[in-house]
C-alpha atoms as a PDB file:
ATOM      1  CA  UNK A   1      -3.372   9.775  13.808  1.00  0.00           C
ATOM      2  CA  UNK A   2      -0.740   9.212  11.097  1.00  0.00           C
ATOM      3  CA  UNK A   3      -1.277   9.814   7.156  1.00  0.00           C
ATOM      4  CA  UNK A   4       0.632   8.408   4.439  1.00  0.00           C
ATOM      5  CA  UNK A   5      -0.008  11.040   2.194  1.00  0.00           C
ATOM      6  CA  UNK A   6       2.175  13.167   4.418  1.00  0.00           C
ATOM      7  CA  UNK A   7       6.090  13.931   3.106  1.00  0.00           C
ATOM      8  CA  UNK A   8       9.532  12.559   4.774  1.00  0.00           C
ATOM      9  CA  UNK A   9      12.751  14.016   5.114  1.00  0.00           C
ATOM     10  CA  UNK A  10      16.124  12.489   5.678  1.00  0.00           C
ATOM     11  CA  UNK A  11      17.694  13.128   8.936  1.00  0.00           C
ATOM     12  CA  UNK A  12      20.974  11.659   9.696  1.00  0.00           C
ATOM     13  CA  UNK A  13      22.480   8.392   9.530  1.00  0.00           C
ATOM     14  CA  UNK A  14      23.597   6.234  12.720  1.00  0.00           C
ATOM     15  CA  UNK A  15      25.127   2.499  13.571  1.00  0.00           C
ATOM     16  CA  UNK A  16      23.304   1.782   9.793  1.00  0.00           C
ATOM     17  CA  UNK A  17      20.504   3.329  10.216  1.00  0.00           C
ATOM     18  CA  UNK A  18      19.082   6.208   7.504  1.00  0.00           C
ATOM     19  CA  UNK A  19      16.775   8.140  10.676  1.00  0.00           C
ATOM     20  CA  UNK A  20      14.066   9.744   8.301  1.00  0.00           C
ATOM     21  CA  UNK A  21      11.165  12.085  10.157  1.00  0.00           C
ATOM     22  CA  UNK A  22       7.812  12.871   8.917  1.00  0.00           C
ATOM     23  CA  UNK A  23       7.283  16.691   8.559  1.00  0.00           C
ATOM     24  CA  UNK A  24       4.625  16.374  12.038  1.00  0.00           C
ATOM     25  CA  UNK A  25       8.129  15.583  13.741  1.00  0.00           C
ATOM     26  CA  UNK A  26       7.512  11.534  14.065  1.00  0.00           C
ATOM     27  CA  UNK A  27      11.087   9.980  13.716  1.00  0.00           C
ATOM     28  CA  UNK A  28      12.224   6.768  12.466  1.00  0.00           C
ATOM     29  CA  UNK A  29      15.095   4.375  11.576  1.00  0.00           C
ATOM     30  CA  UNK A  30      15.389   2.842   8.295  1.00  0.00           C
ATOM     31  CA  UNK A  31      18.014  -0.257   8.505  1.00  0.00           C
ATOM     32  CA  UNK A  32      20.363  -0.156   5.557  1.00  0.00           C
ATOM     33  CA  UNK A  33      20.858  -4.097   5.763  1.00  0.00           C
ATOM     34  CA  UNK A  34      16.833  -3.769   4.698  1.00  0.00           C
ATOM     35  CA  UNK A  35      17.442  -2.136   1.663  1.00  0.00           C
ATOM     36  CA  UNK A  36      18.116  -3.600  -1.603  1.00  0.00           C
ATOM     37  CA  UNK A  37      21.173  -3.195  -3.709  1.00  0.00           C
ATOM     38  CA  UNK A  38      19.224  -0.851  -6.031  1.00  0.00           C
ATOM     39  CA  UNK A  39      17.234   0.998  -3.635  1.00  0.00           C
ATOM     40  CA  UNK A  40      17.160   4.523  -3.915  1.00  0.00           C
ATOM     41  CA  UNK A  41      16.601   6.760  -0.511  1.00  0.00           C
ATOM     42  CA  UNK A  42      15.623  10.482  -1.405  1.00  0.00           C
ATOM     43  CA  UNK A  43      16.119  12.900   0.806  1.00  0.00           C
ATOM     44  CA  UNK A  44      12.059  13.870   0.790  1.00  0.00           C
ATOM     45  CA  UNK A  45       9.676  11.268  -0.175  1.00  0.00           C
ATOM     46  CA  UNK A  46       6.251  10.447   0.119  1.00  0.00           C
ATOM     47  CA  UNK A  47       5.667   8.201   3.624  1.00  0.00           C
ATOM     48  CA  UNK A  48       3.673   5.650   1.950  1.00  0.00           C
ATOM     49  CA  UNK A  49       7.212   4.101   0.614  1.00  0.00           C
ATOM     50  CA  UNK A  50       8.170   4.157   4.344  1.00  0.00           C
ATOM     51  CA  UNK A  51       4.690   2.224   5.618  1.00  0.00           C
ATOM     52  CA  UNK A  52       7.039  -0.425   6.823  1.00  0.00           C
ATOM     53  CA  UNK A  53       9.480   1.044   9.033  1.00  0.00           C
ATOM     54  CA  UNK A  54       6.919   3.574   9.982  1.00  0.00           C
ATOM     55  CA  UNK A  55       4.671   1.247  11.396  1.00  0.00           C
ATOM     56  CA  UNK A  56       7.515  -0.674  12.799  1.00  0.00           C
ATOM     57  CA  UNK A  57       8.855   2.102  14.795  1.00  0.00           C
ATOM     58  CA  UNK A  58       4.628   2.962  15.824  1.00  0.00           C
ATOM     59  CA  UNK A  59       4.495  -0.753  17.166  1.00  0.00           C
ATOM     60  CA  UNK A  60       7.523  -0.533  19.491  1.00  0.00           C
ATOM     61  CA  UNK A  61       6.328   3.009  20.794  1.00  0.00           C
ATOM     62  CA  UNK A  62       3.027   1.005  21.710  1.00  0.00           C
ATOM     63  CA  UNK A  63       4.523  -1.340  23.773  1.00  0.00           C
ATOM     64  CA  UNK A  64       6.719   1.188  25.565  1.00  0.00           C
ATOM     65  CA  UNK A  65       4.115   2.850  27.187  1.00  0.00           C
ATOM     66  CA  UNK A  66       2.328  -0.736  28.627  1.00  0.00           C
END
């Protein structure tokens, strides 16, 4: 289903929000408030640094469709 070997890219940001989107099109919001004071957000990463919010999002598209 989903592989965290796979690459992100940055999309836009929105009400503080960084939305980031795996390169199979699955989109995602990264809260800013999350983030520590010396985080560092490329604009392509690996989506293993992004298990969190990625799995986040995953869990709330679940329940949306009971």
């Amino acid at each position: 289903m989903f592989n965290y070997d796979q690459r992100v890219k940055f999309d836009y940001y929105r009400d503080g929000c960084l939305w980031y989107s795996t390169l199979k099109g699955f989109q995602f919001p990264v809260p800013i408030n999350s983030l520590g004071k010396d985080s560092i957000c490329l604009a392509n990463d690996k989506a293993e640094r992004f298990k969190y919010w990625i799995k986040k999002e995953l869990s709330k598209k679940v329940v949306d469709k009971k």
